[in-house]
N, C-alpha and C. Protein backbone atom coordinates (compact mmCIF):
# COMPACT_ATOMS: atom_id res chain seq x y z
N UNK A 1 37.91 51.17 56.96
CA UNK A 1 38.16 50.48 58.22
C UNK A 1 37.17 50.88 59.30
N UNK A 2 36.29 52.15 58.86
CA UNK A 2 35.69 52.52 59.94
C UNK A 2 34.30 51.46 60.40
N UNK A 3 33.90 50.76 58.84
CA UNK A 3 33.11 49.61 58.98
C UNK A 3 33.72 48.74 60.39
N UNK A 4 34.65 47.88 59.98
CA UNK A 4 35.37 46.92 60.96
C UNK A 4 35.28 47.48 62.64
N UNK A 5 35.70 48.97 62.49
CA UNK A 5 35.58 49.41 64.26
C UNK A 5 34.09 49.27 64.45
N UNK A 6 33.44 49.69 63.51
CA UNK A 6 31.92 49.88 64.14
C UNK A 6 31.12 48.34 64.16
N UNK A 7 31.65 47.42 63.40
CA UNK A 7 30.91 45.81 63.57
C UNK A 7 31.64 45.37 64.98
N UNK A 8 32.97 45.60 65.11
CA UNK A 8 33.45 44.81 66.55
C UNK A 8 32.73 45.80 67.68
N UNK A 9 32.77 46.88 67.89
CA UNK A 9 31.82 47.59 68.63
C UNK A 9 30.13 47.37 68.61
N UNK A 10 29.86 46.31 68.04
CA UNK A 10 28.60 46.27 67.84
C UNK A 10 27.93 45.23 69.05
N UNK A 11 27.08 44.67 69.32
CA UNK A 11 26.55 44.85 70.32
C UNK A 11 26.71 43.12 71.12
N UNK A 12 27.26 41.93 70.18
CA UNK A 12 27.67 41.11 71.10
C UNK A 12 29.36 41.43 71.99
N UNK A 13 29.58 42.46 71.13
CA UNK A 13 31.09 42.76 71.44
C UNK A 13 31.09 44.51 72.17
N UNK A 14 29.76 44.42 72.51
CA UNK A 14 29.83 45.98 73.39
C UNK A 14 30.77 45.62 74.73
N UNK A 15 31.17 46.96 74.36
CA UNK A 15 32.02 47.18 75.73
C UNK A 15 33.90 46.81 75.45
N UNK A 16 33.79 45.57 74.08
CA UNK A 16 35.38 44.97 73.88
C UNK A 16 36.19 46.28 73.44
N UNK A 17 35.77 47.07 72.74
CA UNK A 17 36.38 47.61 72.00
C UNK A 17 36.23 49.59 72.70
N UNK A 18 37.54 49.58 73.43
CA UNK A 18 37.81 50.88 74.20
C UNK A 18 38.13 51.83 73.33
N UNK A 19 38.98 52.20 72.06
CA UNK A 19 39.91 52.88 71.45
C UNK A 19 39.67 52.50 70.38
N UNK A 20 39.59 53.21 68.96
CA UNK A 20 39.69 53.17 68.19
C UNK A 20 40.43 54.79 67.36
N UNK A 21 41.87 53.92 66.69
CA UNK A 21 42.63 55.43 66.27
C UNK A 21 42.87 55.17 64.58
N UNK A 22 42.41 56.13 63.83
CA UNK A 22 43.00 55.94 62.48
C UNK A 22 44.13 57.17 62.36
N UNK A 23 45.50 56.35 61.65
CA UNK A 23 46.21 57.36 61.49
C UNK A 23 47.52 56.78 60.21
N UNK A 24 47.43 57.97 59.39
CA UNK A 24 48.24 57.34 58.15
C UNK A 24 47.57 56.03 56.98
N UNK A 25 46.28 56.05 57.58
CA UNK A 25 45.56 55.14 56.49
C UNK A 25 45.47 53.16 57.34
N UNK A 26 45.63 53.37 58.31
CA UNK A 26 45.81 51.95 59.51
C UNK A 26 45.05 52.57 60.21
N UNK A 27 44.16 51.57 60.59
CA UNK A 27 43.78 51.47 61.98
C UNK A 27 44.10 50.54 63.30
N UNK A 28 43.73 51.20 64.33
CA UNK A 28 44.40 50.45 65.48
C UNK A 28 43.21 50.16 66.66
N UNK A 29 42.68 49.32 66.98
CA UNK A 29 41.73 48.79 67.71
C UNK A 29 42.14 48.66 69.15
N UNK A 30 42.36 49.27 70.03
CA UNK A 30 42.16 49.05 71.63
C UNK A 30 41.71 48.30 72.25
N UNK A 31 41.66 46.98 72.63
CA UNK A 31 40.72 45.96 73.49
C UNK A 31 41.09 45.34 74.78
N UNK A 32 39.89 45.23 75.54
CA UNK A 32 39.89 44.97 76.69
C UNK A 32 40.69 43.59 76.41
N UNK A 33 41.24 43.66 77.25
CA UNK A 33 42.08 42.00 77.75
C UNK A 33 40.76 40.79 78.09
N UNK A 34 40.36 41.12 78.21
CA UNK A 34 38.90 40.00 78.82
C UNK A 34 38.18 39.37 77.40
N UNK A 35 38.20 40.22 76.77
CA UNK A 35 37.91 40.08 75.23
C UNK A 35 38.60 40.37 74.14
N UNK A 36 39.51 39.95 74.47
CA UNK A 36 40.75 40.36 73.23
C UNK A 36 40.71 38.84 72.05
N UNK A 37 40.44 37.97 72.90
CA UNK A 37 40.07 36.79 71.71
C UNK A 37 38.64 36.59 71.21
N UNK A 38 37.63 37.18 71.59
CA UNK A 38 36.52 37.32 70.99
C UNK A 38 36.43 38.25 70.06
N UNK A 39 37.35 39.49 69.87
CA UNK A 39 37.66 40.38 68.66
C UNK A 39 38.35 39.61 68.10
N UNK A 40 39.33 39.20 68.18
CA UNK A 40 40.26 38.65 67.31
C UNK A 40 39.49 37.76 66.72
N UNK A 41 38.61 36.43 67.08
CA UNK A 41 37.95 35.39 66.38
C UNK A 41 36.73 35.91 65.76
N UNK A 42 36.63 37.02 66.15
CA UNK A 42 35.00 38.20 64.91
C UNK A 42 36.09 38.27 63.75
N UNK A 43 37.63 39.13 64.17
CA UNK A 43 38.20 39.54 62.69
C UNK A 43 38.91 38.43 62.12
N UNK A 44 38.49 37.53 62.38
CA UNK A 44 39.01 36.10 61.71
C UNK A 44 38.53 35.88 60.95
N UNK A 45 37.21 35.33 61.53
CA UNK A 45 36.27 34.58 61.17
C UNK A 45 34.91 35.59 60.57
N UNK A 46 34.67 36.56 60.67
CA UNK A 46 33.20 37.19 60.73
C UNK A 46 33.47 38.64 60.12
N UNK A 47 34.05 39.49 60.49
CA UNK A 47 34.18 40.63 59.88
C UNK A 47 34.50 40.79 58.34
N UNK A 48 34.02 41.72 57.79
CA UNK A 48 34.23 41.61 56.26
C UNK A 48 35.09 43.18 55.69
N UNK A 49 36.20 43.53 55.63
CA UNK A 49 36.71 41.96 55.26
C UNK A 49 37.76 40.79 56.42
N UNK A 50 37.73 39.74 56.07
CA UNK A 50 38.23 39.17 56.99
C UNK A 50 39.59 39.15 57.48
N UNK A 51 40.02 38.97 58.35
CA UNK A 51 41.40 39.36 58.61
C UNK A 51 42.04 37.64 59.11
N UNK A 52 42.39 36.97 58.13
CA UNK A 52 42.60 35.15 58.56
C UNK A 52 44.02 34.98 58.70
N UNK A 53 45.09 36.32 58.48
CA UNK A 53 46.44 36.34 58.82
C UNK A 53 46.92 37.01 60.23
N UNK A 54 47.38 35.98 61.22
CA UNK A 54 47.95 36.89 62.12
C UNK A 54 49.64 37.21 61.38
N UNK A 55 49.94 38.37 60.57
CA UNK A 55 51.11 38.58 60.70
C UNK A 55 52.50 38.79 61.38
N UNK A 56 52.25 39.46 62.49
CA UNK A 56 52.95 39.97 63.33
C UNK A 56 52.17 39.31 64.75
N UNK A 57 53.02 39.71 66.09
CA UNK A 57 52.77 39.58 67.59
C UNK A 57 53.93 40.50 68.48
N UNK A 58 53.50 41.29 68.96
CA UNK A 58 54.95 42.11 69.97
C UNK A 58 54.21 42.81 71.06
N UNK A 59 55.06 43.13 71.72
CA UNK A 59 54.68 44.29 72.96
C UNK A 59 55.59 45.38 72.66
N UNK A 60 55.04 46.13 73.60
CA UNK A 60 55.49 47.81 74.14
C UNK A 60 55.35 47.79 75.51
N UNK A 61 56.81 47.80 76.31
CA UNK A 61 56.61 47.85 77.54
C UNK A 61 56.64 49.80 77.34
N UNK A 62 55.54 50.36 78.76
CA UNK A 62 55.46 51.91 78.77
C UNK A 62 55.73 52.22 79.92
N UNK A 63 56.95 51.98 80.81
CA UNK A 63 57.01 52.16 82.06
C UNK A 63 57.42 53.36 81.75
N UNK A 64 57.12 54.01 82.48
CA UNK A 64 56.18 54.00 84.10
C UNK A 64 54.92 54.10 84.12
N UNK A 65 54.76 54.16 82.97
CA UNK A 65 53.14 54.03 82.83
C UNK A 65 51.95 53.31 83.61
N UNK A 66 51.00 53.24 83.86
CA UNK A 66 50.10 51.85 84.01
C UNK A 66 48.84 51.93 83.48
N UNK A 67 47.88 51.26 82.56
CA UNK A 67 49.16 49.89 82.32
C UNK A 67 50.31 49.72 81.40
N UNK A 68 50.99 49.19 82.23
CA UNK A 68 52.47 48.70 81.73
C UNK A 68 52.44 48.03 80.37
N UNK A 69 51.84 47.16 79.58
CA UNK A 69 52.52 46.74 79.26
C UNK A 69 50.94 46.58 77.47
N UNK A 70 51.52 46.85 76.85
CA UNK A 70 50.67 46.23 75.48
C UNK A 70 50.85 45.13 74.47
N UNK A 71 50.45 44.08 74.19
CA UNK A 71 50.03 43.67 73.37
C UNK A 71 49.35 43.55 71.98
N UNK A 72 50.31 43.77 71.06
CA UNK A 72 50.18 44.16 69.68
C UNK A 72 49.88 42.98 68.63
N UNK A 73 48.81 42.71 68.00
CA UNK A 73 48.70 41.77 66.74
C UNK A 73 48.43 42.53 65.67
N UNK A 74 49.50 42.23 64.75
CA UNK A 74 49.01 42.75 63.89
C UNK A 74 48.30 42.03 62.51
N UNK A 75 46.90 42.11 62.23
CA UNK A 75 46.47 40.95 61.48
C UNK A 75 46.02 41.96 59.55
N UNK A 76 45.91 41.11 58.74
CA UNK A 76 46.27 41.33 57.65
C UNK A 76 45.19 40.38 56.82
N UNK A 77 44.53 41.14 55.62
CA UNK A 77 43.34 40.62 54.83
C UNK A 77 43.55 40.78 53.84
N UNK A 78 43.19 39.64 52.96
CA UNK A 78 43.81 39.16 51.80
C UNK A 78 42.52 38.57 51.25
N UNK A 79 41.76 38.36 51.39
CA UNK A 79 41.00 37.57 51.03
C UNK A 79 39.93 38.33 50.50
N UNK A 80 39.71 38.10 49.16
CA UNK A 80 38.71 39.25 47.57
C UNK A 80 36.90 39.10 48.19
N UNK A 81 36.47 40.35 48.08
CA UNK A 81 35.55 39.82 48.14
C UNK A 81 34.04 39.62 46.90
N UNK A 82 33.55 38.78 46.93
CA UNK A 82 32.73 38.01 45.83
C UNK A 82 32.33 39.15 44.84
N UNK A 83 32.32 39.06 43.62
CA UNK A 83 31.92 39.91 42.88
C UNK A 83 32.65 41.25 42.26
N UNK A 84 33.72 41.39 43.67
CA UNK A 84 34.84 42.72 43.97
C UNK A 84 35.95 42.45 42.91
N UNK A 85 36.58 43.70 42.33
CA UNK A 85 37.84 43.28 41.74
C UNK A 85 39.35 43.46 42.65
N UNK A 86 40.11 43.00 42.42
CA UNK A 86 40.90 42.33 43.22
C UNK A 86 41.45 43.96 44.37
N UNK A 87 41.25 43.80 45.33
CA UNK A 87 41.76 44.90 46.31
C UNK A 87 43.29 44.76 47.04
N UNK A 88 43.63 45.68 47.54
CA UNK A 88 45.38 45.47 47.95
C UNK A 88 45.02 45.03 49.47
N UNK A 89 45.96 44.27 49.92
CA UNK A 89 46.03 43.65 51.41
C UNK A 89 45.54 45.04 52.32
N UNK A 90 45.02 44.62 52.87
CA UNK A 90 44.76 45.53 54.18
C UNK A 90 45.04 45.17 55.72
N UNK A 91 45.72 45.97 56.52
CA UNK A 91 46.43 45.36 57.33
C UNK A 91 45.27 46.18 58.80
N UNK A 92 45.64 45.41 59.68
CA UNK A 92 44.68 45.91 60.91
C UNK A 92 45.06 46.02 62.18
N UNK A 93 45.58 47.02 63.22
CA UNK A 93 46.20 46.77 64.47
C UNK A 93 45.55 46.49 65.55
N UNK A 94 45.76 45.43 66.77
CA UNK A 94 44.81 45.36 67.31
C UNK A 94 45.90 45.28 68.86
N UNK A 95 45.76 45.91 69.67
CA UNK A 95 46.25 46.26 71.34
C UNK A 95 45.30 45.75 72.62
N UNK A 96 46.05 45.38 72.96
CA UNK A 96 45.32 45.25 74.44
C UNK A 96 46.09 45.42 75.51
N UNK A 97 45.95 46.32 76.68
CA UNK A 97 46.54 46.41 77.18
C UNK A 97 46.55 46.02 78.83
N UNK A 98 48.01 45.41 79.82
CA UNK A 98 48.06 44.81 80.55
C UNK A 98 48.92 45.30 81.89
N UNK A 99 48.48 45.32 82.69
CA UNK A 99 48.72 46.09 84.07
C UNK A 99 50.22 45.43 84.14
N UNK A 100 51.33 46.44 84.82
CA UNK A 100 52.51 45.47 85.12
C UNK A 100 52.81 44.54 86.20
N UNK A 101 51.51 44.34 87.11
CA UNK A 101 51.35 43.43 87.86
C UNK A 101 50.96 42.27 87.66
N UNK A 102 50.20 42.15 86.62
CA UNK A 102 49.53 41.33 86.09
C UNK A 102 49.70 41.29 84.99
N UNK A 103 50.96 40.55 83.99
CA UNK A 103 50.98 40.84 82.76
C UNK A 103 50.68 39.38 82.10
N UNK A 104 49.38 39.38 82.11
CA UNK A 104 48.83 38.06 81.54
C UNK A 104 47.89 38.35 79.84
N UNK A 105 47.73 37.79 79.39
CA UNK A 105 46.64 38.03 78.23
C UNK A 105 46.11 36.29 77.48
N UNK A 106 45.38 36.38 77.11
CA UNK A 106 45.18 34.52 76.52
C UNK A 106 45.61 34.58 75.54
N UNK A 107 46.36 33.13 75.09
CA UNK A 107 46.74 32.86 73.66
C UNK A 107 46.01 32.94 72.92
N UNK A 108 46.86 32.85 71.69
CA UNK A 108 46.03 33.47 70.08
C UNK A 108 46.44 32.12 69.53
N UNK A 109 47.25 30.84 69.93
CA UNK A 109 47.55 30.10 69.12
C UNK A 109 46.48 29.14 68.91
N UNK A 110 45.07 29.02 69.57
CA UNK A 110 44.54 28.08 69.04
C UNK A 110 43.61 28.79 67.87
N UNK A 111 43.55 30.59 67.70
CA UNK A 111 42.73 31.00 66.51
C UNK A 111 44.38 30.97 65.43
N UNK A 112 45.52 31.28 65.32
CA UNK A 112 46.54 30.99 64.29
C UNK A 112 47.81 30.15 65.43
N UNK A 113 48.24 29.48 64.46
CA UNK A 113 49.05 28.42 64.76
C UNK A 113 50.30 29.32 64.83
N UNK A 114 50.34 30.56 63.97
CA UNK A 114 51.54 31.04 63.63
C UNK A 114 52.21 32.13 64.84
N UNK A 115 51.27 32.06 65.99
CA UNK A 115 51.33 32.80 67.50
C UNK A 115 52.24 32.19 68.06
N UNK A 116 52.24 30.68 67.92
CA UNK A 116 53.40 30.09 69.08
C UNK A 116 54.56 31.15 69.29
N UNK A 117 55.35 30.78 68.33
CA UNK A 117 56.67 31.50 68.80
C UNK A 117 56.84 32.75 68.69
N UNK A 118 55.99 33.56 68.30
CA UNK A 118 55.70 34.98 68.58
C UNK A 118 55.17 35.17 70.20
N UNK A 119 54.34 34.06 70.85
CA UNK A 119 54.34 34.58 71.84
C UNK A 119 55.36 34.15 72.63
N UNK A 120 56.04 32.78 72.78
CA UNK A 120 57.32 32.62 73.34
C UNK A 120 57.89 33.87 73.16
N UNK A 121 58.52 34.60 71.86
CA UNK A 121 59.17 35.28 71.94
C UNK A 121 59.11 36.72 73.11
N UNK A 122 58.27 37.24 73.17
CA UNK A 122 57.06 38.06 73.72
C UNK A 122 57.52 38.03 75.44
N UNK A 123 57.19 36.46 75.63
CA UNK A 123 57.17 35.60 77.01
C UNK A 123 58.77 35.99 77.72
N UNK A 124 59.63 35.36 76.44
CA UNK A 124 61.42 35.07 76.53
C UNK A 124 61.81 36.77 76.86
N UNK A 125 61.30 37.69 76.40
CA UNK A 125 62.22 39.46 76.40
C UNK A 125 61.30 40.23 77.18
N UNK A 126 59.95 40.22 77.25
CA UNK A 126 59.35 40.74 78.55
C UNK A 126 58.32 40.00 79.80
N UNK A 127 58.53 38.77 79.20
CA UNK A 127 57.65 38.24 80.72
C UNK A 127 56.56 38.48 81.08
N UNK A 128 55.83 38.42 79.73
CA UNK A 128 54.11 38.57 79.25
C UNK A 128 53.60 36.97 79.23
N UNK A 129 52.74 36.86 80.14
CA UNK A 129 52.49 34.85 80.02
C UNK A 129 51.09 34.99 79.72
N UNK A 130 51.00 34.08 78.16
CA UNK A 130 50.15 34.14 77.50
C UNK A 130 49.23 32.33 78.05
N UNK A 131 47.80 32.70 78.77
CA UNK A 131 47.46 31.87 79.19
C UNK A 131 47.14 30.64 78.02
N UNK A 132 46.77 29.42 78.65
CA UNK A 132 46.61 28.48 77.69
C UNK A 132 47.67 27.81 76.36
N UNK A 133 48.87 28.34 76.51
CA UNK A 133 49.71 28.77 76.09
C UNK A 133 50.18 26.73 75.78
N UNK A 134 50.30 26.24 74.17
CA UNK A 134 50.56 24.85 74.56
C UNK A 134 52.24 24.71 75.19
N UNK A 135 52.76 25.66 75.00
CA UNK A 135 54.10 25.22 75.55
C UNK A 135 55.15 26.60 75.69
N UNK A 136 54.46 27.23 76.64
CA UNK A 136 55.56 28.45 77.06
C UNK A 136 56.66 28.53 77.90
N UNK A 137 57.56 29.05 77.01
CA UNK A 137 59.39 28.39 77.80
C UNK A 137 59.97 29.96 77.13
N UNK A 138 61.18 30.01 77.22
CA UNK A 138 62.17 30.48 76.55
C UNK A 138 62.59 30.27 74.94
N UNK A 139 62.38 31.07 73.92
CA UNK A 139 62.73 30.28 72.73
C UNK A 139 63.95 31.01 72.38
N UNK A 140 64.47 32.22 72.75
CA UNK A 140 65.54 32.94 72.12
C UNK A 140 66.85 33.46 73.69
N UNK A 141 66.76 33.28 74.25
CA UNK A 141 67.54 33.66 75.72
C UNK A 141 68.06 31.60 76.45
N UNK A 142 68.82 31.23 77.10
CA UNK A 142 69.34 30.20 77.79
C UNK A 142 67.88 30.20 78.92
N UNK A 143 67.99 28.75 78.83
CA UNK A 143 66.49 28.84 80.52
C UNK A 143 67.72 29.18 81.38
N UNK A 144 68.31 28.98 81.86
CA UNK A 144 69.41 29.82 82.97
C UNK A 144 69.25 31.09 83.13
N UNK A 145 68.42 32.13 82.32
CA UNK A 145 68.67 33.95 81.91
C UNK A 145 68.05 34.45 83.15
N UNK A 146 68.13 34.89 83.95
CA UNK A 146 67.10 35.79 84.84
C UNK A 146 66.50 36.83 84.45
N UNK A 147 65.53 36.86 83.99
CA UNK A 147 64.83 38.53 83.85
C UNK A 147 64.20 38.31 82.66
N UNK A 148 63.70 39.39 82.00
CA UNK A 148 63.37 39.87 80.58
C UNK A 148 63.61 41.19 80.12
N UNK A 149 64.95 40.89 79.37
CA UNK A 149 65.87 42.03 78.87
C UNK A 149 64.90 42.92 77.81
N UNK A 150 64.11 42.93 77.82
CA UNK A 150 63.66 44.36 76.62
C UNK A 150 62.57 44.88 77.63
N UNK A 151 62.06 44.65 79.10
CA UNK A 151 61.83 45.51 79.88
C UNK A 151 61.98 46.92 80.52
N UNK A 152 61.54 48.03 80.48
CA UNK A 152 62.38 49.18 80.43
C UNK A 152 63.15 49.46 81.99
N UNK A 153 62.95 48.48 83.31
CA UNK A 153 63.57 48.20 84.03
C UNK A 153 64.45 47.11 84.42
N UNK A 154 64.87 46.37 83.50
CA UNK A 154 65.71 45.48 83.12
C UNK A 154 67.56 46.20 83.44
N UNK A 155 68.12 45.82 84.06
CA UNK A 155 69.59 46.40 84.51
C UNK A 155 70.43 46.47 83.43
N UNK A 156 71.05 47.03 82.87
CA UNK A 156 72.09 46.96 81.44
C UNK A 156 73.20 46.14 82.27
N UNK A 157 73.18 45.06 81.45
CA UNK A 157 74.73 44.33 82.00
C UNK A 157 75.39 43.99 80.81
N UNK A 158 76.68 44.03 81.59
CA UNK A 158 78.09 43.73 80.08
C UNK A 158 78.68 42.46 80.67
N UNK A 159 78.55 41.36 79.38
CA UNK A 159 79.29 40.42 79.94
C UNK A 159 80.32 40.09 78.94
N UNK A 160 81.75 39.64 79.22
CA UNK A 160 82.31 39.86 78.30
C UNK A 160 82.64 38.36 77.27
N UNK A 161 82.53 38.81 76.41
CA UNK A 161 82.80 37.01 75.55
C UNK A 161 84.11 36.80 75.05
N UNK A 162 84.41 35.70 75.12
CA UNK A 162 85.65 34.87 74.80
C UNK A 162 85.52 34.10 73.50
N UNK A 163 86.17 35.14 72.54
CA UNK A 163 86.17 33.97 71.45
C UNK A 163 87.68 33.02 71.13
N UNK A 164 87.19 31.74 71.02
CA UNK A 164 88.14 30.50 70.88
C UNK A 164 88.02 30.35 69.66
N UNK A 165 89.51 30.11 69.36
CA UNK A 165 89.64 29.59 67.81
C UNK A 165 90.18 30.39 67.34
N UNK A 166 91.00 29.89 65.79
CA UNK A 166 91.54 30.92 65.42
C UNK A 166 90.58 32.01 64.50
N UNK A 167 91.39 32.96 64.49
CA UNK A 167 90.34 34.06 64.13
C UNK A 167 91.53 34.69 63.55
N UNK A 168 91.41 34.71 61.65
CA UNK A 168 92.70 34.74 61.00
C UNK A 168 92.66 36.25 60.31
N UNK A 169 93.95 37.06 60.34
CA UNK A 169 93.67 38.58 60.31
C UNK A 169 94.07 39.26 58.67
N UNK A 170 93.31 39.87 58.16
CA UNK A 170 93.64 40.18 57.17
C UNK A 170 94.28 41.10 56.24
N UNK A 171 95.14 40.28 55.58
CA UNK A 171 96.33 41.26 54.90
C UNK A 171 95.99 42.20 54.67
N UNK A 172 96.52 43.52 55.17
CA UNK A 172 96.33 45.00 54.44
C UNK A 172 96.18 44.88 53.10
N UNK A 173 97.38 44.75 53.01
CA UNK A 173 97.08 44.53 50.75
C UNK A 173 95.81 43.86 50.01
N UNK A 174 95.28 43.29 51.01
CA UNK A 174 93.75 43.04 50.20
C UNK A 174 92.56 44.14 50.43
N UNK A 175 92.96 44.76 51.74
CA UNK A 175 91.91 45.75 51.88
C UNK A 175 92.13 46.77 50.88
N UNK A 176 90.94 47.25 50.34
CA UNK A 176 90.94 48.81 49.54
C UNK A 176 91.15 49.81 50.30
N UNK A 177 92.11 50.46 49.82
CA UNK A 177 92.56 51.79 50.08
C UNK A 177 91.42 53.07 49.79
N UNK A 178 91.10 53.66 50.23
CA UNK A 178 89.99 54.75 50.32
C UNK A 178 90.29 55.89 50.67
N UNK A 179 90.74 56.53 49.80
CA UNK A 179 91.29 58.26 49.73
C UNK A 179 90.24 58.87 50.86
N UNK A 180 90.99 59.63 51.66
CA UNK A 180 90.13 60.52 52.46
C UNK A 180 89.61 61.63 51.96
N UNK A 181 88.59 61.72 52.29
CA UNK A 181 87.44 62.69 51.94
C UNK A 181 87.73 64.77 51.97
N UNK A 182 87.39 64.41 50.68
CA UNK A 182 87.91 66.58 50.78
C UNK A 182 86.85 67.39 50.94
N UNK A 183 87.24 67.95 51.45
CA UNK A 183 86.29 69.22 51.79
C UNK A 183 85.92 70.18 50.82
N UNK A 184 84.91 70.63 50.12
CA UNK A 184 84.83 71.27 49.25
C UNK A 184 85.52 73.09 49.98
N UNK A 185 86.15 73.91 48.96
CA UNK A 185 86.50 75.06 49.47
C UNK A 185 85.70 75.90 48.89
């Protein structure tokens, strides 16, 4: 992997690439927000080996930190290369990270299609707005929700639910009986 850090660090992409950490056999790529889709479309398209799966998309809010807030893809290579005998997937982390004032970053959905609702999701629990974005809303919370509940300053609220209907209770005699547990002496 140390190839891959040292081609995106290379010199149309000087400066993208802040951090580079290997640990446990993964690596994890650090990138400037300004260029976070010009790495990503090198490890798409150009790096060898290529990375043409976005698997994953999430954040890490780090309050109190600043910056607040990261942006995680995690992309994944599959693809043999010529002559090579067949190698195991290799997976690749890539971060960028985003001030909590400004928690913007550009979409990834026009390099994988499979970003949409990873970044809705992203958008819907911390209120990361991914520019260019073809259609950013709420995909998992009511548009009515105020906030973004997986924020680490987000208020814990209890609301209580009402379930309607019957809700039918079940005979003891079907449950198993389960001897309580002895203590060895």
């Amino acid at each position: 992997m140390a190839r891959i850090a040292d081609a995106v660090g290379g010199a149309w992409l000087s400066g993208a690439v802040q951090e580079v950490v290997e640990f446990r056999g993964e690596t994890t790529l650090l990138v400037a927000r300004e260029r976070v889709l010009d790495v990503l479309r090198y490890l798409r398209d150009g790096a060898r080996p290529r990375f043409p799966m976005l698997t994953d998309l999430t954040a890490v809010d780090r309050f109190p930190q600043e910056p607040r807030f990261e942006v995680v893809y995690l992309l994944t290579a599959v693809d043999p290369q010529p002559g090579a005998p067949p190698a195991p997937a290799v997976r690749l982390r890539v971060k960028t990270r985003l001030p909590g004032a400004d928690p913007r970053v550009p979409s990834a959905v026009g390099l994988w299609p499979a970003a949409d609702w990873l970044e809705r999701e992203v958008y819907d629990l911390f209120g990361i707005v991914f520019e260019g974005h073809p259609d950013l809303r709420r995909i998992l919370l009511p548009d009515d929700w105020e906030g973004h509940p997986l924020r680490r300053d987000a208020p814990l609220v209890e609301e209580p639910v009402e379930f309607v209907g019957h809700v039918p209770k079940v005979p003891s005699e079907i449950i198993p009986r389960v001897p309580p547990r002895t203590r060895p002496t």
